[in-house]
Protein backbone atom coordinates (compact mmCIF):
# COMPACT_ATOMS: atom_id res chain seq x y z
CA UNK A 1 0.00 0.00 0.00
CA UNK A 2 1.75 3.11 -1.28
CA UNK A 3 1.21 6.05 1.13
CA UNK A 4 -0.55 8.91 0.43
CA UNK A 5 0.96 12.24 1.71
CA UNK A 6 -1.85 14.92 0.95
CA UNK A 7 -0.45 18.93 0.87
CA UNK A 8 -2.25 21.87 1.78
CA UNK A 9 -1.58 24.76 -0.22
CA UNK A 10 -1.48 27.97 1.10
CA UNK A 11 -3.07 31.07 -0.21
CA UNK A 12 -0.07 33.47 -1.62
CA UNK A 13 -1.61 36.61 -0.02
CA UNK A 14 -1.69 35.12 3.43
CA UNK A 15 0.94 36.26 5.74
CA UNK A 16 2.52 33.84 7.93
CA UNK A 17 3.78 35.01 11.18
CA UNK A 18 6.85 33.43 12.76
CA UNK A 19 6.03 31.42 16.56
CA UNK A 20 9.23 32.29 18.70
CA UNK A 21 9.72 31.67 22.28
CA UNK A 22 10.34 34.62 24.58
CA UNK A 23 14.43 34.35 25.75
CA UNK A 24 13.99 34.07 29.72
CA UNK A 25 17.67 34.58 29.78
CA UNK A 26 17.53 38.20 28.25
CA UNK A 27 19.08 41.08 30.26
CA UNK A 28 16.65 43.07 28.48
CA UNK A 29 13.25 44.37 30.50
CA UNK A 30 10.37 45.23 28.00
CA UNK A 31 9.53 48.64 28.12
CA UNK A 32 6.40 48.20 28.99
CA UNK A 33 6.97 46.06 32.60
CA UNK A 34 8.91 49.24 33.61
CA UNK A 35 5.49 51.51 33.79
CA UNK A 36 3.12 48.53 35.76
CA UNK A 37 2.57 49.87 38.93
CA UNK A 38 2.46 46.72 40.86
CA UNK A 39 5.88 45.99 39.49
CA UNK A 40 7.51 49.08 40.74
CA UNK A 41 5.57 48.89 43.62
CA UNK A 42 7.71 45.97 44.63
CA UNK A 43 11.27 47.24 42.91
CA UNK A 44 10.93 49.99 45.05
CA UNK A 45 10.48 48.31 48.36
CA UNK A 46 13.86 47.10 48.37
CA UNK A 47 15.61 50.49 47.24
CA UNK A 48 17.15 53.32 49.25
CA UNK A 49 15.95 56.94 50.16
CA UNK A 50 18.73 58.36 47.74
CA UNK A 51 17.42 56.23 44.75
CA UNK A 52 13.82 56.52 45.98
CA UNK A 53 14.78 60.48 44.63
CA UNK A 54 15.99 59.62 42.03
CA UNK A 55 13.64 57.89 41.07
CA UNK A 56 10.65 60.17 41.49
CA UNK A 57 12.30 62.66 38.66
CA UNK A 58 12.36 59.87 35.82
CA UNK A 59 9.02 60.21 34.59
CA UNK A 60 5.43 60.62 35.40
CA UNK A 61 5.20 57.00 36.00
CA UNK A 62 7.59 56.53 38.23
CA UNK A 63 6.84 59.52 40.49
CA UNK A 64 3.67 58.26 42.28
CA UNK A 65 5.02 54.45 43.32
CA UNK A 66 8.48 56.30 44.22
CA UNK A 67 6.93 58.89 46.69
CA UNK A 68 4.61 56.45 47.83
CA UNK A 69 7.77 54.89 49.81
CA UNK A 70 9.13 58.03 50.56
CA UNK A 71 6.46 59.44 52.23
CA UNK A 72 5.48 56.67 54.01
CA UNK A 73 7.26 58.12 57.11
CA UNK A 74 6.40 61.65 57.58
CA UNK A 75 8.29 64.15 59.68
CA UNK A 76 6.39 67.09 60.88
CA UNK A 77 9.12 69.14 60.35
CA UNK A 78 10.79 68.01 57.49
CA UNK A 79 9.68 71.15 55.28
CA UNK A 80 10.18 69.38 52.01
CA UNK A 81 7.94 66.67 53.15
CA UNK A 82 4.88 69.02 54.52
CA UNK A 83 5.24 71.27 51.19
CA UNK A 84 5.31 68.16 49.15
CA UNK A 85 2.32 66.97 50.57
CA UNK A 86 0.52 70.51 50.79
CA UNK A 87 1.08 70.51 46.69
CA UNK A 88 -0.22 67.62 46.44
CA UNK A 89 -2.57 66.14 48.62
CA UNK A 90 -3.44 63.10 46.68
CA UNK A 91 -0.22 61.65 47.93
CA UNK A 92 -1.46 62.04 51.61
CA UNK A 93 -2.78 58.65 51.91
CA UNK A 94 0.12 56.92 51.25
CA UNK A 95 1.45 58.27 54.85
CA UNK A 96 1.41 55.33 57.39
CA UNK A 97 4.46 56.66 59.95
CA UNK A 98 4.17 59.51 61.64
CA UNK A 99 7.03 61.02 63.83
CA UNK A 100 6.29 64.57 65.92
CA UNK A 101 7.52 66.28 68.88
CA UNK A 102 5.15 66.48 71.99
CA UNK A 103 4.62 69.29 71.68
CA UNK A 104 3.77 70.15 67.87
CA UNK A 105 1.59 73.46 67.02
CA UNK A 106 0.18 72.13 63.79
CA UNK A 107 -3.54 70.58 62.98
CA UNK A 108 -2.25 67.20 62.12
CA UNK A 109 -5.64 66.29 61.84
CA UNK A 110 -6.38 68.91 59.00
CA UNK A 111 -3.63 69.02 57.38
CA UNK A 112 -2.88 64.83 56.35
CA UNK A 113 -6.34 64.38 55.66
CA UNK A 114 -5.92 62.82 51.83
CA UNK A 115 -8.73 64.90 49.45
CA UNK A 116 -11.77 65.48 50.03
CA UNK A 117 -14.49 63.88 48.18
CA UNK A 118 -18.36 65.13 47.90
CA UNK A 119 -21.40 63.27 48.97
CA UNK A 120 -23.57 62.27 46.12
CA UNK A 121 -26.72 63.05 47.98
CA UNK A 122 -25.96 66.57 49.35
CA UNK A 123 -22.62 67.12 48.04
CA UNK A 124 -20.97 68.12 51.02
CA UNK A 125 -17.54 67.00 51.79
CA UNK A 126 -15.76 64.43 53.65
CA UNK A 127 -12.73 63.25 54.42
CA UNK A 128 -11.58 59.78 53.45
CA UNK A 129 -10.47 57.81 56.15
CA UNK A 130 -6.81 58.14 57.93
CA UNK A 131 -4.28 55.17 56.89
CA UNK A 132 -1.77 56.59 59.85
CA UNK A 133 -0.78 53.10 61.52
CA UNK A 134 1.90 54.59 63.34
CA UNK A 135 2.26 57.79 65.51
CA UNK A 136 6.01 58.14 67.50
CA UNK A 137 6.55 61.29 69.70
CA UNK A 138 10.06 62.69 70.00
CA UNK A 139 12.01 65.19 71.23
CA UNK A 140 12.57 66.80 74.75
CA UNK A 141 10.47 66.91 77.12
CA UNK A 142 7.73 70.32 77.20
CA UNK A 143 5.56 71.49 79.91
CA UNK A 144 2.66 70.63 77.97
CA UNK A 145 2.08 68.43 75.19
CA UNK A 146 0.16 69.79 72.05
CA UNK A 147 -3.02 71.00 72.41
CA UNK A 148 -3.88 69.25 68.78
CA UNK A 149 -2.95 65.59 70.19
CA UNK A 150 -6.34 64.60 71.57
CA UNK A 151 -8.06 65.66 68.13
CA UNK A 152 -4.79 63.76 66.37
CA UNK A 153 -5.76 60.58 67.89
CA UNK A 154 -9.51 60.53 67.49
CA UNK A 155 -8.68 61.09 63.95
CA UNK A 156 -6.30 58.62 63.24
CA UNK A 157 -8.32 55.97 65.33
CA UNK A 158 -9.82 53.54 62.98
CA UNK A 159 -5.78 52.45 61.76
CA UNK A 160 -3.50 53.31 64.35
CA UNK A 161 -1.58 50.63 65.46
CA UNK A 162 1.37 51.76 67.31
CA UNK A 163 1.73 55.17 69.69
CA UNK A 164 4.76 55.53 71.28
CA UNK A 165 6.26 58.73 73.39
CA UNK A 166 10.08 58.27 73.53
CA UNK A 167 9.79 60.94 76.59
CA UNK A 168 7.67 61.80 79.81
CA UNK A 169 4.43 63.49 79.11
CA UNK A 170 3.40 66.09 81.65
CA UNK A 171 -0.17 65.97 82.19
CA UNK A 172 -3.01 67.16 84.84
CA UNK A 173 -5.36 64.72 85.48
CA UNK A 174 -7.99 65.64 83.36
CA UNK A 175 -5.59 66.02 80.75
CA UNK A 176 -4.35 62.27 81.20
CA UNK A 177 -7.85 60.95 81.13
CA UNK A 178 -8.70 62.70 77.70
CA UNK A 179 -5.70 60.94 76.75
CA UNK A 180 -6.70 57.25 77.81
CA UNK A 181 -10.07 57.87 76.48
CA UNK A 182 -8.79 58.47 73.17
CA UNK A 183 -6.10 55.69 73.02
CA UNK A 184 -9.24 53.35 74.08
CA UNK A 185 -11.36 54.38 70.89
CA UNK A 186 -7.78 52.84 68.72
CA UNK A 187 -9.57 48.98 68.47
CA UNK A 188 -6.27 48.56 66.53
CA UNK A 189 -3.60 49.73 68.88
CA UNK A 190 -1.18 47.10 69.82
CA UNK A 191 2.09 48.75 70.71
CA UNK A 192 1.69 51.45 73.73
CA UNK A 193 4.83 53.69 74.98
CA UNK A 194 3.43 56.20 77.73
CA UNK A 195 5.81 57.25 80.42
CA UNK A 196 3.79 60.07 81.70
CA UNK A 197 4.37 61.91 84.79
CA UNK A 198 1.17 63.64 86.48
CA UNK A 199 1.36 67.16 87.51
CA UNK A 200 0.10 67.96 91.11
CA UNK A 201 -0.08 70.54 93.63
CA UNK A 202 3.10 70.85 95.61
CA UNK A 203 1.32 71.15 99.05
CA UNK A 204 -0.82 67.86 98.46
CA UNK A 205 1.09 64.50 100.12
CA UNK A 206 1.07 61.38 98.44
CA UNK A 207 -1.84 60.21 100.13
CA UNK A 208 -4.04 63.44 98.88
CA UNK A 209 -2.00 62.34 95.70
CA UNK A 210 -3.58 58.81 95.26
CA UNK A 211 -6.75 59.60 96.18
CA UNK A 212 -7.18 62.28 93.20
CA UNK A 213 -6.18 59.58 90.74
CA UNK A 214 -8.52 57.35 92.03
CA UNK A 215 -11.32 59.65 92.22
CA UNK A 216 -10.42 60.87 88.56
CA UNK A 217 -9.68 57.88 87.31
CA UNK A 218 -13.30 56.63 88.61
CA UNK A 219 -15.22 59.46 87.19
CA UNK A 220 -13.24 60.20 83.97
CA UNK A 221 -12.22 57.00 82.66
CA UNK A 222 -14.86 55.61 80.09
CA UNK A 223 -14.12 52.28 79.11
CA UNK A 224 -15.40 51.23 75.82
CA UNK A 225 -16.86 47.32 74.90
CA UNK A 226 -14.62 46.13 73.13
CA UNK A 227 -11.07 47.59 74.67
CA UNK A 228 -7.64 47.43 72.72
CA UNK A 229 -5.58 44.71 73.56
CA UNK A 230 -2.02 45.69 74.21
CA UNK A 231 0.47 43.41 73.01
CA UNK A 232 3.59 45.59 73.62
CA UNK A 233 3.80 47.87 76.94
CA UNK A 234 6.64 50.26 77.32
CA UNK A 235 6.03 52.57 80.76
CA UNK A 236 9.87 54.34 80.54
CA UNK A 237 11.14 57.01 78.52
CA UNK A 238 13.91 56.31 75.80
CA UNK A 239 16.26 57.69 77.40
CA UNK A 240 15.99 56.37 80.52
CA UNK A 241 15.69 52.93 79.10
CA UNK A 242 19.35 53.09 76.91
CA UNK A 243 21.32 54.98 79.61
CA UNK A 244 20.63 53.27 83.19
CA UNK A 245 20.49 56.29 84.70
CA UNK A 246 17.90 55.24 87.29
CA UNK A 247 19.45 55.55 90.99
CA UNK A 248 16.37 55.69 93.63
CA UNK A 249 12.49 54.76 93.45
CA UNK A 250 9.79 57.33 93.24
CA UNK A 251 6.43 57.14 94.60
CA UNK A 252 4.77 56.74 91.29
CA UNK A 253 1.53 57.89 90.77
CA UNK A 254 1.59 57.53 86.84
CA UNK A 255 0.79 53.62 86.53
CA UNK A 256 -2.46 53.73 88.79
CA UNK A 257 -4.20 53.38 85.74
CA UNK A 258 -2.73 49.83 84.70
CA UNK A 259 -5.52 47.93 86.95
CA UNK A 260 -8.11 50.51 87.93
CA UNK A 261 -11.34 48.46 86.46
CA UNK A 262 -12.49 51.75 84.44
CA UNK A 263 -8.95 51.74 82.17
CA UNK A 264 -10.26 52.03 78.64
CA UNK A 265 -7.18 49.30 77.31
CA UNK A 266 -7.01 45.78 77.65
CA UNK A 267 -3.51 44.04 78.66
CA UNK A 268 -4.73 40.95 79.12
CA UNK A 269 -3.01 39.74 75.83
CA UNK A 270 -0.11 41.65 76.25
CA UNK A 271 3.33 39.52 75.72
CA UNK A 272 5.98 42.78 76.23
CA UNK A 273 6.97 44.85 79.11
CA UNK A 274 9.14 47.47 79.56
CA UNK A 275 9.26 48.63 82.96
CA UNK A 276 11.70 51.68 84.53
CA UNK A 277 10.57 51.42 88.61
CA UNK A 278 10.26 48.27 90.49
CA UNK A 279 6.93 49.84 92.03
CA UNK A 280 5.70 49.47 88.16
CA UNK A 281 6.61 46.17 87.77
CA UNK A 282 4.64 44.52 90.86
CA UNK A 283 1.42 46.73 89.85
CA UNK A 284 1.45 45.97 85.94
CA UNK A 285 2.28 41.95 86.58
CA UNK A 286 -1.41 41.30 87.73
CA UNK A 287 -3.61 42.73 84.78
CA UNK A 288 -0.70 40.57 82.31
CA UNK A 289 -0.89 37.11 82.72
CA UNK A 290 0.59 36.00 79.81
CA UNK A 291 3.70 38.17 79.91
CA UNK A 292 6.56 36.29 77.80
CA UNK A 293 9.10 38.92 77.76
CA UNK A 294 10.49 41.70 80.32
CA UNK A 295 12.62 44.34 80.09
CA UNK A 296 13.70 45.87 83.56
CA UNK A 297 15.77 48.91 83.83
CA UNK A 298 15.04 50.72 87.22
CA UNK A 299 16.42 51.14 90.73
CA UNK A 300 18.54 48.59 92.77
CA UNK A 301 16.06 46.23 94.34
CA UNK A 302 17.49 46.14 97.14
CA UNK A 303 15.76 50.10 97.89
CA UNK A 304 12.02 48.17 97.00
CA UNK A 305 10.35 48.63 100.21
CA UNK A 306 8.85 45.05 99.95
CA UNK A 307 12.23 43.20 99.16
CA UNK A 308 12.42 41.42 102.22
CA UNK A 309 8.77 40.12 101.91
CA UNK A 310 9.77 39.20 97.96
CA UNK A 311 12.42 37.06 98.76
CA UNK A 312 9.85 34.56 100.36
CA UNK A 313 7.58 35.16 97.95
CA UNK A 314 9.17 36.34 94.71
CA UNK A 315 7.20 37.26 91.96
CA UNK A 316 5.66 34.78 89.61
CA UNK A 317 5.93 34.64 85.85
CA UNK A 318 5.27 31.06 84.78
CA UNK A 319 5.45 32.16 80.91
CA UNK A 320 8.74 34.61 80.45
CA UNK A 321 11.22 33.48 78.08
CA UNK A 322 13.17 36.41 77.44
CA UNK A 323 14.62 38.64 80.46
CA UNK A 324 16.34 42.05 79.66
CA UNK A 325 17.71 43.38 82.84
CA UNK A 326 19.79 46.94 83.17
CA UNK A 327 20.81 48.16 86.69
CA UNK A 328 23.42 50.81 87.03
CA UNK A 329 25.19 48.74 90.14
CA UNK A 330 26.08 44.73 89.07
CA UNK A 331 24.93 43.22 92.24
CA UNK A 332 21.20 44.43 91.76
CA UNK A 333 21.25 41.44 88.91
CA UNK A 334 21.73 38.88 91.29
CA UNK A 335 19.14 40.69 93.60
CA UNK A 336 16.69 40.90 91.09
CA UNK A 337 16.57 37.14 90.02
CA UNK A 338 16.14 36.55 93.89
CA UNK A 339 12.62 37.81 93.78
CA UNK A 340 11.38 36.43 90.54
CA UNK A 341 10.13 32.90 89.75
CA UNK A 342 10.84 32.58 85.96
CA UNK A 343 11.18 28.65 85.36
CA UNK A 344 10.68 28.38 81.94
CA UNK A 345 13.34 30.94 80.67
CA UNK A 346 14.52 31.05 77.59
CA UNK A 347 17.50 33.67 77.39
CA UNK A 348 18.54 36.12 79.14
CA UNK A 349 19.74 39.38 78.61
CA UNK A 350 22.28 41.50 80.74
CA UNK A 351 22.48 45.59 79.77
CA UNK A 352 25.42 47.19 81.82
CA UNK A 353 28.25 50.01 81.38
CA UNK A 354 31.04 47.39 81.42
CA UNK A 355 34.03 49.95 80.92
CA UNK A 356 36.52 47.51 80.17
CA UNK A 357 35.70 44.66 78.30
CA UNK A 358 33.82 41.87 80.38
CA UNK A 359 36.43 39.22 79.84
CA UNK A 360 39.20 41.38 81.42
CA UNK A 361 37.14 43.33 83.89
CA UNK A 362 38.13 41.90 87.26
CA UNK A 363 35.91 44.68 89.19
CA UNK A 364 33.30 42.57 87.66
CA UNK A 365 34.54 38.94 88.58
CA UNK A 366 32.75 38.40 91.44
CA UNK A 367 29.52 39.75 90.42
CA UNK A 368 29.56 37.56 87.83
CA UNK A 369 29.63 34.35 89.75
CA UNK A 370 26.91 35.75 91.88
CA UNK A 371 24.98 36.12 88.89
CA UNK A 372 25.66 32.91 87.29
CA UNK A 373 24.86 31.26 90.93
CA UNK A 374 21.32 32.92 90.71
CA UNK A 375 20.75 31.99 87.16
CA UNK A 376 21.56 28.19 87.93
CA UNK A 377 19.26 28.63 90.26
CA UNK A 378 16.02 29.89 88.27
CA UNK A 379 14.84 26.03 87.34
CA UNK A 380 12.03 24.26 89.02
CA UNK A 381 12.89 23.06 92.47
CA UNK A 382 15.98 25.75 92.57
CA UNK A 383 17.76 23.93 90.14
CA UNK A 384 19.03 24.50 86.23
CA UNK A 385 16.80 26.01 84.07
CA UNK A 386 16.33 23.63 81.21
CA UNK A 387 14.89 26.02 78.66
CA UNK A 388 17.79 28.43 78.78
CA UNK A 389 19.70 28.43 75.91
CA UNK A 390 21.33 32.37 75.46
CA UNK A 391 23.24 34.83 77.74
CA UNK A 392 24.09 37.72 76.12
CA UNK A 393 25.99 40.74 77.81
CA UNK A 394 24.94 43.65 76.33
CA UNK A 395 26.69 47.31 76.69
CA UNK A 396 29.75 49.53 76.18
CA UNK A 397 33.30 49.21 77.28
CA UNK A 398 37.01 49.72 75.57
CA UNK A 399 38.92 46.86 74.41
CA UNK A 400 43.00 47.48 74.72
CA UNK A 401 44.76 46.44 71.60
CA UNK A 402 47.11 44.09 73.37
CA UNK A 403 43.79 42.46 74.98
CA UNK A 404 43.69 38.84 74.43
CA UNK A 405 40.90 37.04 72.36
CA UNK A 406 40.12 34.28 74.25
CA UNK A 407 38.60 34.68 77.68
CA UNK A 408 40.55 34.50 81.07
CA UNK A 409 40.44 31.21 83.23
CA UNK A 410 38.25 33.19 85.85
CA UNK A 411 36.20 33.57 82.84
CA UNK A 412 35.68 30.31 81.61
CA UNK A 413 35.32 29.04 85.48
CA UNK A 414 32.35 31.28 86.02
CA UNK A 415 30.56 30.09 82.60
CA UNK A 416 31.70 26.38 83.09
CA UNK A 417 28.11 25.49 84.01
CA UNK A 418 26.38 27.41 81.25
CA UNK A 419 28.50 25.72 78.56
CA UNK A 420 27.97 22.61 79.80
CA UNK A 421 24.16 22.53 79.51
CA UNK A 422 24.78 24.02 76.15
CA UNK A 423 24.17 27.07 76.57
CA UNK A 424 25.41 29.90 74.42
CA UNK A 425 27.50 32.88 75.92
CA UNK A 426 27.67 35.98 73.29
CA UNK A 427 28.58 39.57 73.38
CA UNK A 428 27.61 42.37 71.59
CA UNK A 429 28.44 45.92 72.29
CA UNK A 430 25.97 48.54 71.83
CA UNK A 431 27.22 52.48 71.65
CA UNK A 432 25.21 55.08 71.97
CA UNK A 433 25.31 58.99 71.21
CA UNK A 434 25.82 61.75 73.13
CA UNK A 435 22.33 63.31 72.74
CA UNK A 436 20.55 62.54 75.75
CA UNK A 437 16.94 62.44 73.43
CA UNK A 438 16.73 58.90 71.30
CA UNK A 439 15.25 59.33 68.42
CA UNK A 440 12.50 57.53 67.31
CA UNK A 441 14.50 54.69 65.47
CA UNK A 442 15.52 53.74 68.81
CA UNK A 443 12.42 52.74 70.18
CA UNK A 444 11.43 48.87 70.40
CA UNK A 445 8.43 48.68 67.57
């Protein structure tokens, strides 16, 4: 059987168009992927603020995504910013950080609302909702915060996320309430800084003191139904918090708040505390029972007016992995871990102004075994904690350049029974500037 092989002719006028396959391994972009916006949405999360400029003067195309990312984080005064933004307030809503000082004399609320748009039934206008997620407050410390902060808040309510004052607010009472009612209306807020320090009378004791907070606090505090849940709780400036500068306790009035049953915030889920005052720490530990990290920087314990009493009953937090303790005096680490219960540990951090590096400071020799002696101790039934598995000295000091690398026999002797349950020792030095005012990249969040 012969085969047949049948042929289809093609017309002469028909045009036949060649199938290629696109060459993945091209350096060469098409033109038009470098105008799609979700594309360059994405390029330009992983560039830097100087190309980010750049960037924005290439073409129409580019400038939107490009100043989308720079003005995600907004200074109040950064002029460029504020006149960019004044120019063109279509780019407002793209503003999710906000940095200020305390005491700012600006309308925040007017002036980052995005455009306005007009009803369709009676064509009045509106503003479209804040996107603000984040709202830090820097700088040094005023008499009086802004009078525009209240209205900021209530404004940026439905997205904010994060509010954190780097330095002491001074506030009457009255004032301070406005403030708590405000925060409470957040449902998203999750991170809270608010060292605060309330401004009395000077005739008035402590006693008249505490009972004006409680009688404010019972008649000005309006707690809402559903109350934001703090996961992060910082109750010390900035400042205080990097440079140990805490020497006595103070009767402090400022944290009554924390478990009066009319506070408008929830910390029932909250996993972080920073704490500056040991007075702080006993009242917040209640009203957070599920507290898996603390960060301690305050007075030696030793001045707590209840240490005795702690050391037979030391405080109880069955769920903390991560300790961060910073004392300006060594010994108060081994009296701290005398009056906590922490048996499920997980590392543990030690802030201090070593001087000299700790492998050749011998002022700090014996300190050290204290505090590895308490540490050994933190376990159930006073014995090795099992969970532990980091000690990290954290601070400043000078290292010699004839110091050797390896550490000293003393050294070794004191660590002997953290390396042998495995458990790593590291170092890492930590400088800090001579302004006494962190700034806001500083902070924790």
């Amino acid at each position: 059987m012969q085969t047949m092989q049948h042929s289809i002719a093609r017309p002469s006028n028909e045009l036949t168009i060649p199938q290629t396959q696109p060459n993945l391994a091209s350096t060469w972009t098409p033109l038009s992927a470098l105008f799609v916006p979700e594309l360059l949405t994405e390029i330009f999360k992983h560039a830097t603020l100087e190309d980010l400029r750049v960037y924005t003067a290439v073409c129409l195309q580019w400038e939107e995504p490009a100043q989308a990312r720079l003005l995600e984080t907004v200074h109040l005064d950064d002029i460029a910013q504020m006149r960019y933004l004044h120019t063109k307030p279509t780019f407002r809503r793209y503003v999710r950080y906000l940095v200020t000082a305390v005491d700012f004399d600006t309308p925040i609320h007017e002036l980052l609302v995005p455009e306005l748009t007009f009803s369709s039934k009676d064509h009045t206008p509106y503003g479209r909702p804040m996107n603000i997620t984040s709202w830090h407050l820097v700088g040094p410390v005023p008499f009086r915060p802004s009078k525009f902060l209240i209205r900021g808040i209530n404004s940026f309510s439905i997205t904010l996320q994060t509010f954190h004052v780097h330095d002491s607010i001074w506030l009457d009472l009255e004032g301070f309430c406005d403030l708590l009612n405000a925060l409470g209306n957040c449902q998203r807020l999750e991170n809270l800084a608010l060292p605060t320090d309330l401004l009395f009378f000077l005739r008035e004791t402590f006693e008249e003191r505490f009972s004006l907070c409680e009688q404010a606090f019972s008649t000005r505090l309006f707690p809402s139904v559903d109350r934001p849940r703090i996961v992060h709780l910082q109750l010390v400036s900035t400042n205080r918090r990097y440079r140990l500068c805490a020497k006595k306790p103070m009767k402090a009035l400022h944290t009554l708040w924390l478990p009066h049953h009319n506070c408008p915030l929830s910390f029932a889920d909250t996993l972080h505390l920073i704490v500056g005052q040991g007075e702080d720490l006993q009242r917040v530990l209640p009203v957070t029972p599920n507290l898996q990290s603390l960060e301690i920087c305050c007075e030696h314990p030793r001045l707590w007016a209840n240490f005795n009493q702690l050391l037979k009953a030391p405080l109880k937090l069955p769920r903390l992995k991560s300790l961060r303790m910073g004392f300006g005096q060594m010994d108060a680490l081994s009296s701290f871990l005398r009056v906590v219960d922490i048996p499920n540990i997980e590392s543990i951090k030690i802030r201090y102004e070593w001087i000299w590096h700790p492998f050749h400071s011998y002022s700090s020799e014996n300190n050290l075994t204290n505090v590895i002696g308490e540490i050994a101790k933190l376990g159930a039934e006073m014995s090795f904690p099992e969970l532990l598995k980091e000690i990290r000295l954290e601070g400043s000091w000078y290292t010699p350049p004839s110091t050797p690398v390896a550490p000293p026999k003393w050294f070794q002797d004191v660590f002997s029974a953290m390396l042998s349950n495995n458990v790593q020792i590291v170092l890492e030095q930590i400088s800090l500037g001579q302004s006494v005012f962190m700034k806001a990249h500083d902070a924790l969040y």
